[in-house]
C-alpha atoms as a PDB file:
ATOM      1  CA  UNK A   1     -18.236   8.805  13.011  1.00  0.00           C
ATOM      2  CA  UNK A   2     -16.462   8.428  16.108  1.00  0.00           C
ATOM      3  CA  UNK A   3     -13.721   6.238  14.522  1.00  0.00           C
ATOM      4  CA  UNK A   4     -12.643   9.428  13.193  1.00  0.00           C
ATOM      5  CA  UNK A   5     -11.900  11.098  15.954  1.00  0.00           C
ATOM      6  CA  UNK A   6     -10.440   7.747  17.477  1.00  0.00           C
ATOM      7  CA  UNK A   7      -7.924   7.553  14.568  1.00  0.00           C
ATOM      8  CA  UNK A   8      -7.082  11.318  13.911  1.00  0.00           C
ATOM      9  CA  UNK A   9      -5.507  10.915  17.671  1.00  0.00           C
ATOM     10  CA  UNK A  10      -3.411   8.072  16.698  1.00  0.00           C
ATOM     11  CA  UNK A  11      -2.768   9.155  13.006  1.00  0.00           C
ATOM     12  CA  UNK A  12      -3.242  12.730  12.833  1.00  0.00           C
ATOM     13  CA  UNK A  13      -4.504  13.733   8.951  1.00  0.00           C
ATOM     14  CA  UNK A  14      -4.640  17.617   8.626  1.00  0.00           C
ATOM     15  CA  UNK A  15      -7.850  18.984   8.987  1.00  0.00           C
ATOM     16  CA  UNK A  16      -8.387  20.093   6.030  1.00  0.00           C
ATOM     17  CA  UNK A  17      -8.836  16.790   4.957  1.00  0.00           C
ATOM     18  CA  UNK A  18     -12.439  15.021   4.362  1.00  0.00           C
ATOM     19  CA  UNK A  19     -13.478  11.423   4.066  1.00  0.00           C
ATOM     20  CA  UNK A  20     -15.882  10.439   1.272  1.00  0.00           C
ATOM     21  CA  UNK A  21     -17.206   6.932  -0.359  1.00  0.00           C
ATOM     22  CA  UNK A  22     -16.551   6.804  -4.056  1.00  0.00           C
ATOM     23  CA  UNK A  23     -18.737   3.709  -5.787  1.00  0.00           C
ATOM     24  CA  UNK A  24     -16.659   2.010  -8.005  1.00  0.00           C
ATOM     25  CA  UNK A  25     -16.093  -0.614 -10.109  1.00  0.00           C
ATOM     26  CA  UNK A  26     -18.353  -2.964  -8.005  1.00  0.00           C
ATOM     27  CA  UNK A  27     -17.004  -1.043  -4.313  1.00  0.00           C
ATOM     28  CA  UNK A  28     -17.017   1.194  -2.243  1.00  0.00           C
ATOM     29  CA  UNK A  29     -14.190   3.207  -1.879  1.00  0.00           C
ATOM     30  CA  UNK A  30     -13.376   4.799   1.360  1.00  0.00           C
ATOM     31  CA  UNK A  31     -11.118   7.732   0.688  1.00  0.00           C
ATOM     32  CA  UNK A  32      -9.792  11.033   2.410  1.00  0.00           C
ATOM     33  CA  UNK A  33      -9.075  14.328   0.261  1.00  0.00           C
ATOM     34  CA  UNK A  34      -8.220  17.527   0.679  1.00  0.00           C
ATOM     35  CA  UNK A  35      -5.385  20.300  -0.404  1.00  0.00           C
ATOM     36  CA  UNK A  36      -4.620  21.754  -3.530  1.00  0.00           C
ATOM     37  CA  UNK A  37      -1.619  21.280  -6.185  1.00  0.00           C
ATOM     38  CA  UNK A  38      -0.126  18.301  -7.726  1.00  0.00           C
ATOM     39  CA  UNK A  39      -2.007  15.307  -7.098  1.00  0.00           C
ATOM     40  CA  UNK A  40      -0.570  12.414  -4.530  1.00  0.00           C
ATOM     41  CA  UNK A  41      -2.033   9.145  -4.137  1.00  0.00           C
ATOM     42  CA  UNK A  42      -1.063   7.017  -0.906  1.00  0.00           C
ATOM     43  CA  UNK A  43      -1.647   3.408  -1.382  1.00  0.00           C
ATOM     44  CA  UNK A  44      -1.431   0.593   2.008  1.00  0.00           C
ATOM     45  CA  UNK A  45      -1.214  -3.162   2.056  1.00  0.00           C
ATOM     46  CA  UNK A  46      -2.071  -5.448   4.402  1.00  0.00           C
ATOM     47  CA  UNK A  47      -1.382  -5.210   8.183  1.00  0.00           C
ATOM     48  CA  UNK A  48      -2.944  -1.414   7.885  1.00  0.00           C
ATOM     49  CA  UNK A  49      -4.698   0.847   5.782  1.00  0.00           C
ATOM     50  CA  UNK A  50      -5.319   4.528   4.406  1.00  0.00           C
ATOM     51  CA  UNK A  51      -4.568   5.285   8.049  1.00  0.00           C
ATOM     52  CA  UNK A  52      -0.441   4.767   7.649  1.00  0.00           C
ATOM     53  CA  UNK A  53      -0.140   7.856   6.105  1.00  0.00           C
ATOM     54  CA  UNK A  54      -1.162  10.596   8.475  1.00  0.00           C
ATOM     55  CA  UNK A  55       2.785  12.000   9.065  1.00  0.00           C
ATOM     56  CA  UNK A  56       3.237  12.265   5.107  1.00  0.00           C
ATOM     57  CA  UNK A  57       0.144  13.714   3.939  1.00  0.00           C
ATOM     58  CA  UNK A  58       0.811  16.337   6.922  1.00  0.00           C
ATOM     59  CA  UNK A  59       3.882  16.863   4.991  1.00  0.00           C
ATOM     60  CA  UNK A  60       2.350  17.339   1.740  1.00  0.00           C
ATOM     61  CA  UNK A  61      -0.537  19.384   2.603  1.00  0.00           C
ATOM     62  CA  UNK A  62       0.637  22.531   1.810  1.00  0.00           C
ATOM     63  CA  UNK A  63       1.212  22.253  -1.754  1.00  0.00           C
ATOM     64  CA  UNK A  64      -0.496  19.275  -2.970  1.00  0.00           C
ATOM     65  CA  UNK A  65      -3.949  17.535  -3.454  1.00  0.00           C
ATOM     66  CA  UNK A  66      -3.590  14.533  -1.061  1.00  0.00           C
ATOM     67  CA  UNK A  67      -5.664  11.330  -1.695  1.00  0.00           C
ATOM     68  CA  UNK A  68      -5.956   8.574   0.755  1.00  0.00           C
ATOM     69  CA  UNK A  69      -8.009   5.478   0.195  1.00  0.00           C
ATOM     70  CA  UNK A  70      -8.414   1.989   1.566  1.00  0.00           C
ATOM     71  CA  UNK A  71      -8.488  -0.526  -0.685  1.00  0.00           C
ATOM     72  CA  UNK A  72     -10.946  -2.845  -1.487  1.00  0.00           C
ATOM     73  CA  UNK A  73     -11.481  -5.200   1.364  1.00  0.00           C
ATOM     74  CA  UNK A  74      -9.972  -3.148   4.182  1.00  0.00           C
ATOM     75  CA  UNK A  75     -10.458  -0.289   6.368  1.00  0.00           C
ATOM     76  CA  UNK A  76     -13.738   1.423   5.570  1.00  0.00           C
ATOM     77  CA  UNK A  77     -13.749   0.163   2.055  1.00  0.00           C
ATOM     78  CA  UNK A  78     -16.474  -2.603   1.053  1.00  0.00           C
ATOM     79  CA  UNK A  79     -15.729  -5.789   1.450  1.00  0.00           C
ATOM     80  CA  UNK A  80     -16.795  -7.520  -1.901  1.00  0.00           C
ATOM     81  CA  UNK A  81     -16.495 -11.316  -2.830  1.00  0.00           C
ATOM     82  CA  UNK A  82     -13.917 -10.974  -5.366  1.00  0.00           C
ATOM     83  CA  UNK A  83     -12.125  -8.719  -7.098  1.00  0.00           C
ATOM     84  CA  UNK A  84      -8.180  -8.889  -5.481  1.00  0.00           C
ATOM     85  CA  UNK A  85      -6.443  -9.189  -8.272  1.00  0.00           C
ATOM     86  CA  UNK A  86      -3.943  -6.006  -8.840  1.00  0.00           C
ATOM     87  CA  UNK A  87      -5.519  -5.158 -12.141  1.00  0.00           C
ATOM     88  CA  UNK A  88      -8.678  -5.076 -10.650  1.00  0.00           C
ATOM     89  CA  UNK A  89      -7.763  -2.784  -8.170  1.00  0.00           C
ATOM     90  CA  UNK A  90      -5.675  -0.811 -10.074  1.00  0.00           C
ATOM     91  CA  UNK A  91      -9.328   0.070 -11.861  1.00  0.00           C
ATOM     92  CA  UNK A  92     -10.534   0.916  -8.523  1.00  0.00           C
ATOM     93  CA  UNK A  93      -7.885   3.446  -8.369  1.00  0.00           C
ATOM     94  CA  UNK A  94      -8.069   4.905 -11.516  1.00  0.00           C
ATOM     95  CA  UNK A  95     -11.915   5.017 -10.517  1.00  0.00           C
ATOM     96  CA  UNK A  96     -11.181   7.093  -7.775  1.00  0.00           C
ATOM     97  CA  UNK A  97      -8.763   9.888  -9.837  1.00  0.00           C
ATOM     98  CA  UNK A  98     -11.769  10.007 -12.448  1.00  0.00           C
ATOM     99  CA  UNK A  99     -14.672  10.456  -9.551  1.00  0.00           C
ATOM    100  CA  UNK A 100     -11.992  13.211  -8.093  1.00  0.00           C
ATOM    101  CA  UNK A 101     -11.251  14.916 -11.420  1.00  0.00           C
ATOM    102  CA  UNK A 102      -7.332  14.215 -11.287  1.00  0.00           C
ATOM    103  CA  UNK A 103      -5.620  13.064 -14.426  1.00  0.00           C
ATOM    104  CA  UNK A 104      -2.531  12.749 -13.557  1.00  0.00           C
ATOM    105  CA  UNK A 105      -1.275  11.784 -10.023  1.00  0.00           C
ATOM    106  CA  UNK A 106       2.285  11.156  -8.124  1.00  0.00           C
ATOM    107  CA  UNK A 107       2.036   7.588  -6.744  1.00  0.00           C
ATOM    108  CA  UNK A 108       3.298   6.863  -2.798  1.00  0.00           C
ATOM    109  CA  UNK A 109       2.974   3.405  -2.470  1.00  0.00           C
ATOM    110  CA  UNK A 110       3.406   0.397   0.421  1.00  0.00           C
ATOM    111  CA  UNK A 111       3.541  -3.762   0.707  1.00  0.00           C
ATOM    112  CA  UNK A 112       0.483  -4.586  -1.574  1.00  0.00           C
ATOM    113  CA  UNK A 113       0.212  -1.394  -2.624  1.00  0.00           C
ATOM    114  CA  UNK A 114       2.805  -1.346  -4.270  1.00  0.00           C
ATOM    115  CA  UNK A 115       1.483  -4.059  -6.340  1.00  0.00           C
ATOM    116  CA  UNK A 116      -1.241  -2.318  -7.570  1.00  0.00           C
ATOM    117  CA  UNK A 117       0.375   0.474  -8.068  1.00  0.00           C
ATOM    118  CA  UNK A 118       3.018  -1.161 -10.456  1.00  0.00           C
ATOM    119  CA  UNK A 119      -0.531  -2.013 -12.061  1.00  0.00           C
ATOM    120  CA  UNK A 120      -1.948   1.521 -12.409  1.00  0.00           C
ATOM    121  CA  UNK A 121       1.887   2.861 -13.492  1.00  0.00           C
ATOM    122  CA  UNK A 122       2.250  -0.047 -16.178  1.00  0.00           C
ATOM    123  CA  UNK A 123      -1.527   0.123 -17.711  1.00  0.00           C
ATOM    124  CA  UNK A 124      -2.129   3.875 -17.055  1.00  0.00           C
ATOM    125  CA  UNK A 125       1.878   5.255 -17.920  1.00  0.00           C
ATOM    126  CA  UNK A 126       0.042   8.725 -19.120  1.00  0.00           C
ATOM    127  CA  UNK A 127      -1.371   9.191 -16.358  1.00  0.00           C
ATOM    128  CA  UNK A 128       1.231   8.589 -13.090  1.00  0.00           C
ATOM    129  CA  UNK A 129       3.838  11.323 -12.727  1.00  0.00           C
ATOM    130  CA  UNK A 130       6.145   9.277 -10.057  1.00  0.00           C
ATOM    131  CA  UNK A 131       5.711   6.750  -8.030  1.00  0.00           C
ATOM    132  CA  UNK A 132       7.259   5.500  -4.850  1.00  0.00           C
ATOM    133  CA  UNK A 133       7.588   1.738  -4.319  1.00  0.00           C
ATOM    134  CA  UNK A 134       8.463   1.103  -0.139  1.00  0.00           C
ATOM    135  CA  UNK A 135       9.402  -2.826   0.903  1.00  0.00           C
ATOM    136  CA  UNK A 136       7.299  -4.929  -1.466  1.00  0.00           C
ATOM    137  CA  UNK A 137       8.027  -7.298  -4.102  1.00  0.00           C
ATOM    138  CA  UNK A 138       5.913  -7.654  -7.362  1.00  0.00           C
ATOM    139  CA  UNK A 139       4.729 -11.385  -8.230  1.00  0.00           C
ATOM    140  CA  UNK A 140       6.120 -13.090 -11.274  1.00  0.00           C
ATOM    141  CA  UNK A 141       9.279 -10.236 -11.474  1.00  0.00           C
ATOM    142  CA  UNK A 142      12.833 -10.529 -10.696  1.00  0.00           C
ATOM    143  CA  UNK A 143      13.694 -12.570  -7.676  1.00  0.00           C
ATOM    144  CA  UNK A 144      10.214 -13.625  -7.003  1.00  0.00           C
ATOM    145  CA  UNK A 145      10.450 -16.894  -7.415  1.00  0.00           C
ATOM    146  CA  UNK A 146      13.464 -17.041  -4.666  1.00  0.00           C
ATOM    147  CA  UNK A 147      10.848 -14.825  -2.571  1.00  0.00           C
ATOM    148  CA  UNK A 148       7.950 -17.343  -2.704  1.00  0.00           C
ATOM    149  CA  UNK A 149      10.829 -20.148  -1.798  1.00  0.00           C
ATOM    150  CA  UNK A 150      11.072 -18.441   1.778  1.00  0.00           C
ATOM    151  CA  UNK A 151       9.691 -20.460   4.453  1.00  0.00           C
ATOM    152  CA  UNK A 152       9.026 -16.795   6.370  1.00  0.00           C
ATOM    153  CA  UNK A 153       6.220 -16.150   3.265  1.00  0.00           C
ATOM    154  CA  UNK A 154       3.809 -19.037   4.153  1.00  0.00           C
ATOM    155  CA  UNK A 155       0.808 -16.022   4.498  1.00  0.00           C
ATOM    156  CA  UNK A 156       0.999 -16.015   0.487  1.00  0.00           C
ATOM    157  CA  UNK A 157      -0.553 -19.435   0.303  1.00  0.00           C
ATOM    158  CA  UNK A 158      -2.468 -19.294   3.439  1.00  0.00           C
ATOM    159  CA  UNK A 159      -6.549 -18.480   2.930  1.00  0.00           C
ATOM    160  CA  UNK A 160     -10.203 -19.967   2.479  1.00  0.00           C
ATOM    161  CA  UNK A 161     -12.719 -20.800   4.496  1.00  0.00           C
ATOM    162  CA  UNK A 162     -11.207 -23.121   7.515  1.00  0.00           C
ATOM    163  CA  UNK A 163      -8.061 -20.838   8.175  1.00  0.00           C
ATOM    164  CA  UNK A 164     -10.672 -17.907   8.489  1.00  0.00           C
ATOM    165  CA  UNK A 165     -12.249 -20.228  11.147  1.00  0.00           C
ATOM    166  CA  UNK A 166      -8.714 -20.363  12.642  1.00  0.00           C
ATOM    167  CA  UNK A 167      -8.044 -16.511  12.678  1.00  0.00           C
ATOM    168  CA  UNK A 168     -12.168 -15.183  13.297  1.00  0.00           C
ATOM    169  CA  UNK A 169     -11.479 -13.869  16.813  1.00  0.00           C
ATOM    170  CA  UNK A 170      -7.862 -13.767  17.090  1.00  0.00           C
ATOM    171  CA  UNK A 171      -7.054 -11.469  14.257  1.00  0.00           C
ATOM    172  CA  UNK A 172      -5.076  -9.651  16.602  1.00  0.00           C
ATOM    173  CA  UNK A 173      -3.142 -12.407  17.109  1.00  0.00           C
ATOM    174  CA  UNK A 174      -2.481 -13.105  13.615  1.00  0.00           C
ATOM    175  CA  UNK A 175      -1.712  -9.256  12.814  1.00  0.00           C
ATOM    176  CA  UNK A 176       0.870  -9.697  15.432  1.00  0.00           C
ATOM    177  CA  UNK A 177       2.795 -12.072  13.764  1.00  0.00           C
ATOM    178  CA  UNK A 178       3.247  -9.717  10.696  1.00  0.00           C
ATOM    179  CA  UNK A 179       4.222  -6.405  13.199  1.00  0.00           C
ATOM    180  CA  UNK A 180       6.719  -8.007  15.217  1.00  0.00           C
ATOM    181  CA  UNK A 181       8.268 -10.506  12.511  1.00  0.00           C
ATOM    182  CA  UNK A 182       8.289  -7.741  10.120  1.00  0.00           C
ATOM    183  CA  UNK A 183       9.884  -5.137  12.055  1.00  0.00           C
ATOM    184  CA  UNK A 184      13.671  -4.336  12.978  1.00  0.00           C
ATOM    185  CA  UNK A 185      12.056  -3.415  16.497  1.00  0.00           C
ATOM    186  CA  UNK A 186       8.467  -4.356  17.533  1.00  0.00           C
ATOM    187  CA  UNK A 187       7.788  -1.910  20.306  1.00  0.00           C
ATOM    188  CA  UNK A 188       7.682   0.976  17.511  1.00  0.00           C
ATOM    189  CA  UNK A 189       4.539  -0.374  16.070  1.00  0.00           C
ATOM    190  CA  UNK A 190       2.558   0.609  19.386  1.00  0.00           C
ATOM    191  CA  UNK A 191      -0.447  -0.859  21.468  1.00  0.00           C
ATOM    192  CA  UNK A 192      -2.641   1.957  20.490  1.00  0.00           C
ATOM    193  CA  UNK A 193      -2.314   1.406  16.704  1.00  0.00           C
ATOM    194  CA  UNK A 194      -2.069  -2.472  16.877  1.00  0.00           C
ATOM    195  CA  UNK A 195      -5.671  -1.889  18.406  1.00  0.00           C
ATOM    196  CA  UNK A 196      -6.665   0.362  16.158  1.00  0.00           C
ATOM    197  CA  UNK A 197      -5.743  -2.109  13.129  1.00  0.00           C
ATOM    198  CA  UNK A 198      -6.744  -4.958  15.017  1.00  0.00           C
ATOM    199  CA  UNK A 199     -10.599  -3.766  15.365  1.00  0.00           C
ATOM    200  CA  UNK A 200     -10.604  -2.464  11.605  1.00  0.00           C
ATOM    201  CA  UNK A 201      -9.037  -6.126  10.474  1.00  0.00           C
ATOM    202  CA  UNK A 202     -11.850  -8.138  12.815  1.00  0.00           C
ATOM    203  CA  UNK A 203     -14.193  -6.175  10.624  1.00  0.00           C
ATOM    204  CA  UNK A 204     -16.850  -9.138   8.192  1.00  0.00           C
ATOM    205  CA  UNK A 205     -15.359  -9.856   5.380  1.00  0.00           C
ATOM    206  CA  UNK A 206     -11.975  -8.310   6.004  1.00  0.00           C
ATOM    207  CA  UNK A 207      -9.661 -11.181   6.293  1.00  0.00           C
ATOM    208  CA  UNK A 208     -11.201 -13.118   3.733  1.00  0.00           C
ATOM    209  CA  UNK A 209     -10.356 -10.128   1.695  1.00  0.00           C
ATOM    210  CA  UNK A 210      -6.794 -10.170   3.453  1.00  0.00           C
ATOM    211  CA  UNK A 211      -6.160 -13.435   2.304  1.00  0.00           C
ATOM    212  CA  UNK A 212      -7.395 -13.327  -1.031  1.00  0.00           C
ATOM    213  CA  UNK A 213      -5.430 -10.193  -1.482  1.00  0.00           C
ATOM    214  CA  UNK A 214      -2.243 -12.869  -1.260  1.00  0.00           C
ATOM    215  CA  UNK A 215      -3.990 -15.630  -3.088  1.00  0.00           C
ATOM    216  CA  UNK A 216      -4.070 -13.832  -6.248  1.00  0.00           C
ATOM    217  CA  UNK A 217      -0.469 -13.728  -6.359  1.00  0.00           C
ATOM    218  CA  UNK A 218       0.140 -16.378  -8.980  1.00  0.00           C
ATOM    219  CA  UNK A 219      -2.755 -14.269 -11.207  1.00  0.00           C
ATOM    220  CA  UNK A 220      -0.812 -11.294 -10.218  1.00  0.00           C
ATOM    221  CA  UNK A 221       2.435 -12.965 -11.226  1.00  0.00           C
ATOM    222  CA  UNK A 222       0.645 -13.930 -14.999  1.00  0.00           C
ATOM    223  CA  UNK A 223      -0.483  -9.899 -15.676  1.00  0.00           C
ATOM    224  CA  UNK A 224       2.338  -8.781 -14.423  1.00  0.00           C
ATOM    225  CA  UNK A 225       4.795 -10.702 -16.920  1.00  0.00           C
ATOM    226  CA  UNK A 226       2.398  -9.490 -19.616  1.00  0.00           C
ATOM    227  CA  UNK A 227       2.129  -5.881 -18.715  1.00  0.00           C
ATOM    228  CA  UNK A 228       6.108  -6.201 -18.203  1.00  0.00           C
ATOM    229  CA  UNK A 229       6.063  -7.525 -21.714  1.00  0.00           C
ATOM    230  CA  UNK A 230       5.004  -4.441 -23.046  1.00  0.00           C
ATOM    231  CA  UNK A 231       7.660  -2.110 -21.977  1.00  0.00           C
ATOM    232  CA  UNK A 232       9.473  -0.963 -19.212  1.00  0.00           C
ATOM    233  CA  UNK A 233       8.200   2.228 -16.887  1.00  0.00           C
ATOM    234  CA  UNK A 234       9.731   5.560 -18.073  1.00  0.00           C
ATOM    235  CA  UNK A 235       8.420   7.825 -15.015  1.00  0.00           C
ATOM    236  CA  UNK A 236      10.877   8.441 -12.478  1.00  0.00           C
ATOM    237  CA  UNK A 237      10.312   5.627  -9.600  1.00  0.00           C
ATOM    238  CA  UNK A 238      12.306   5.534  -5.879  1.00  0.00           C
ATOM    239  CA  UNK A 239      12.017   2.363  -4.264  1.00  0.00           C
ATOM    240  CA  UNK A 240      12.491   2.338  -0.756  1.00  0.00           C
ATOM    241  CA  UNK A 241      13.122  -0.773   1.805  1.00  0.00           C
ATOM    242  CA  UNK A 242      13.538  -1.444   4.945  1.00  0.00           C
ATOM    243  CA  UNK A 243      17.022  -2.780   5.746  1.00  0.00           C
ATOM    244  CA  UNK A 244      15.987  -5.370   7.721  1.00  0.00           C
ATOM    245  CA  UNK A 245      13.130  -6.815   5.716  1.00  0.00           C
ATOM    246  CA  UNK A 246      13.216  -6.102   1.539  1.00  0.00           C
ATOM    247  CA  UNK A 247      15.713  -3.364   1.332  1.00  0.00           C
ATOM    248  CA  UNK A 248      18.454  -4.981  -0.261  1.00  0.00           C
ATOM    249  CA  UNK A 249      16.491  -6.926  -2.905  1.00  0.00           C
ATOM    250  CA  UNK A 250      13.959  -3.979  -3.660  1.00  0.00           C
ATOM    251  CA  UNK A 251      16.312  -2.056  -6.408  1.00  0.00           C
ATOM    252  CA  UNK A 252      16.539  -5.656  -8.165  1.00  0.00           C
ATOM    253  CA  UNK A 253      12.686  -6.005  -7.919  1.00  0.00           C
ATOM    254  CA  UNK A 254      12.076  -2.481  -9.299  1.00  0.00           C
ATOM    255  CA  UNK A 255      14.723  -2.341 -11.696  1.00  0.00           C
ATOM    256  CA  UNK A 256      13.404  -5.231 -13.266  1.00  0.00           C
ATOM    257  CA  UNK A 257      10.271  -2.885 -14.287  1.00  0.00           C
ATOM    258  CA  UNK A 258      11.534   0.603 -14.156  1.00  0.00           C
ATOM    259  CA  UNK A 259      14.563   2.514 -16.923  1.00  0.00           C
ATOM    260  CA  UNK A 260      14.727   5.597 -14.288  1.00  0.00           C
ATOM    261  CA  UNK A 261      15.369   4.019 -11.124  1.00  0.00           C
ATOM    262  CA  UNK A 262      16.285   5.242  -7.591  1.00  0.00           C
ATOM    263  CA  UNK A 263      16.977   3.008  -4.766  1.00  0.00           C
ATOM    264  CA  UNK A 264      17.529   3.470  -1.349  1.00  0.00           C
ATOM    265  CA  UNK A 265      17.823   1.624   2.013  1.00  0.00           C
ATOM    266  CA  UNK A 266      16.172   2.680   5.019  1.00  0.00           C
ATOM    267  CA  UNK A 267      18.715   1.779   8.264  1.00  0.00           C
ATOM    268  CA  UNK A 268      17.617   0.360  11.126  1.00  0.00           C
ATOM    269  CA  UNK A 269      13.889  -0.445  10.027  1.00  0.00           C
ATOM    270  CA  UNK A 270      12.211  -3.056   8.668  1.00  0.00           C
ATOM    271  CA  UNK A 271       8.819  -3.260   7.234  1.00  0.00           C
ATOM    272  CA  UNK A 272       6.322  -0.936   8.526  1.00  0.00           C
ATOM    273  CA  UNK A 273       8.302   2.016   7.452  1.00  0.00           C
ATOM    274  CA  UNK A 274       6.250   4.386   8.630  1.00  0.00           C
ATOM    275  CA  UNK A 275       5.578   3.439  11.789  1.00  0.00           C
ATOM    276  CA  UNK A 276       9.356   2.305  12.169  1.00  0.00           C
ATOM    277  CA  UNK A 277      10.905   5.479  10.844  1.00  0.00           C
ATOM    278  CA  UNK A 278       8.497   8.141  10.058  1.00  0.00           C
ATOM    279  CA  UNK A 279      10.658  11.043   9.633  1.00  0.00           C
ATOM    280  CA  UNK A 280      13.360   9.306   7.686  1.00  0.00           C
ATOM    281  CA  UNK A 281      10.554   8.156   5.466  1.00  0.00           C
ATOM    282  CA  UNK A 282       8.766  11.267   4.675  1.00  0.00           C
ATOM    283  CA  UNK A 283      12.096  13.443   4.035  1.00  0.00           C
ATOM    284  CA  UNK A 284      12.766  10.634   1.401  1.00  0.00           C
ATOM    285  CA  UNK A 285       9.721  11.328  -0.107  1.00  0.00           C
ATOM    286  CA  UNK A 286       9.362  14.642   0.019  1.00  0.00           C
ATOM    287  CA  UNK A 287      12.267  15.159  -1.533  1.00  0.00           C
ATOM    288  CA  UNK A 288      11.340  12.546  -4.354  1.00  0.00           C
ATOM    289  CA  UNK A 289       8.202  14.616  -5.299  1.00  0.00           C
ATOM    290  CA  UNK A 290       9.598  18.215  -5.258  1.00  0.00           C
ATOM    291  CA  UNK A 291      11.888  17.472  -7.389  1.00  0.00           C
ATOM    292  CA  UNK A 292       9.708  17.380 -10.596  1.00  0.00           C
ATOM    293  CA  UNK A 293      11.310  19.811 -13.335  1.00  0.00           C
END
């Protein structure tokens, strides 16, 4: 497992930490554990994956279990036919916190992510403590329909089998468009990681999985009304954006789902938080999880 090596240079993890494959719920879930305490789960989206999350779980360590997976269809997770739907994945999640023994878990969410963790919080309320929601909006609430009207947000629609053709080869190219677009300054998402990412995303299977992550949107957008429908989220939840890229709209996304809401604007970043602003970040969410009663 060279890789490993490969990435703990670029994204250090602490060492205590150890990658595992949990089957579940028709795939294979990559996932790295370790530490002891209250349980944190770190969830990506697209453009990276368990990876990001190196600088907070280093944070963490000391007093908490830290959990780490890639999603299905990215990273060192399986890459299965189907299956991108949030609800789906949020069973791959709660898959994971059964295979590890954890019942109840702090959430630490990003882009995608955060749309399926709104899906574990909404369907599993007993069982997430807090959850942090960083620069992503959730399909079918709030302002999403003013979202999906952007002509910057053509990737939601984009997908199947000839734009794979387009992008098989050149997924570096593609991934480039999201990393400099997406950020309030490009040269802080570096050449080593952009390679790193780049290799994991040119991967079989894993754009088709990218792009059927977005496609499911307007399913997303149906179970998320109807979860919605059911109640509000009572845990406390801090959203965090960029203020270049969702920051200003994410306390009207989250509100929209959440009674105990903190919002906050990152300066001078824009989507890729942590690669952007790393420290700023991680004190913002440090601070969010110690501060259980």
């Amino acid at each position: 497992m060279n890789e490993h090596t490969h990435v703990n240079g670029i994204y250090p993890f602490p060492a205590v930490m150890q990658s595992r494959t949990i089957e579940i719920n028709g795939a294979s879930i990559h996932v790295r554990v370790g530490g002891h305490g209250p349980a944190v789960i770190m969830l990506h989206g697209f453009g990276t994956t368990g990876d990001m999350w190196g600088h907070l779980a280093s944070a963490l360590i000391e007093d908490h279990m830290i959990i780490v997976p890639d999603l299905r269809g990215w990273g060192l997770s399986s890459k299965p036919d189907g299956g991108y739907d949030k609800k789906t994945q949020a069973a791959d999640i709660v898959g994971v916190l059964d295979a590890l023994g954890v019942q109840t878990v702090d959430l630490v969410t990003h882009d995608i992510g955060v749309m399926v963790g709104y899906a574990v919080a909404a369907i599993h309320p007993e069982r997430v403590s807090r959850w942090v929601a960083i620069d992503a909006p959730l399909p079918g609430i709030g302002p999403w329909g003013q979202i999906t009207q952007d002509p910057a947000m053509w990737h939601f629609g984009f997908g199947g089998q000839d734009m794979e053709r387009l992008v098989a080869g050149r997924e570096r190219i593609y991934l480039d468009r999201f990393w400099n677009e997406l950020s309030q300054d490009q040269t802080r998402f570096d050449e080593a990681k952009r390679q790193h990412y780049a290799a994991l995303y040119a991967q079989p299977g894993a754009m088709r999985a990218s792009f059927a992550q977005f496609l499911e949107f307007s399913q997303d957008a149906i179970d998320n009304k109807a979860l919605l429908a059911q109640g509000k989220l009572q845990m406390p939840v801090l959203a965090l954006g960029g203020e270049a890229t969702f920051g200003p709209m994410i306390g009207a996304v989250l509100r929209s789902v959440a009674d105990n809401l903190e919002a906050v604007i990152i300066p001078d970043c824009g989507h890729w938080i942590t690669e952007e602003q790393p420290q700023a970040t991680t004190d913002l969410v440090v601070d969010f999880l110690h501060r259980r009663s």
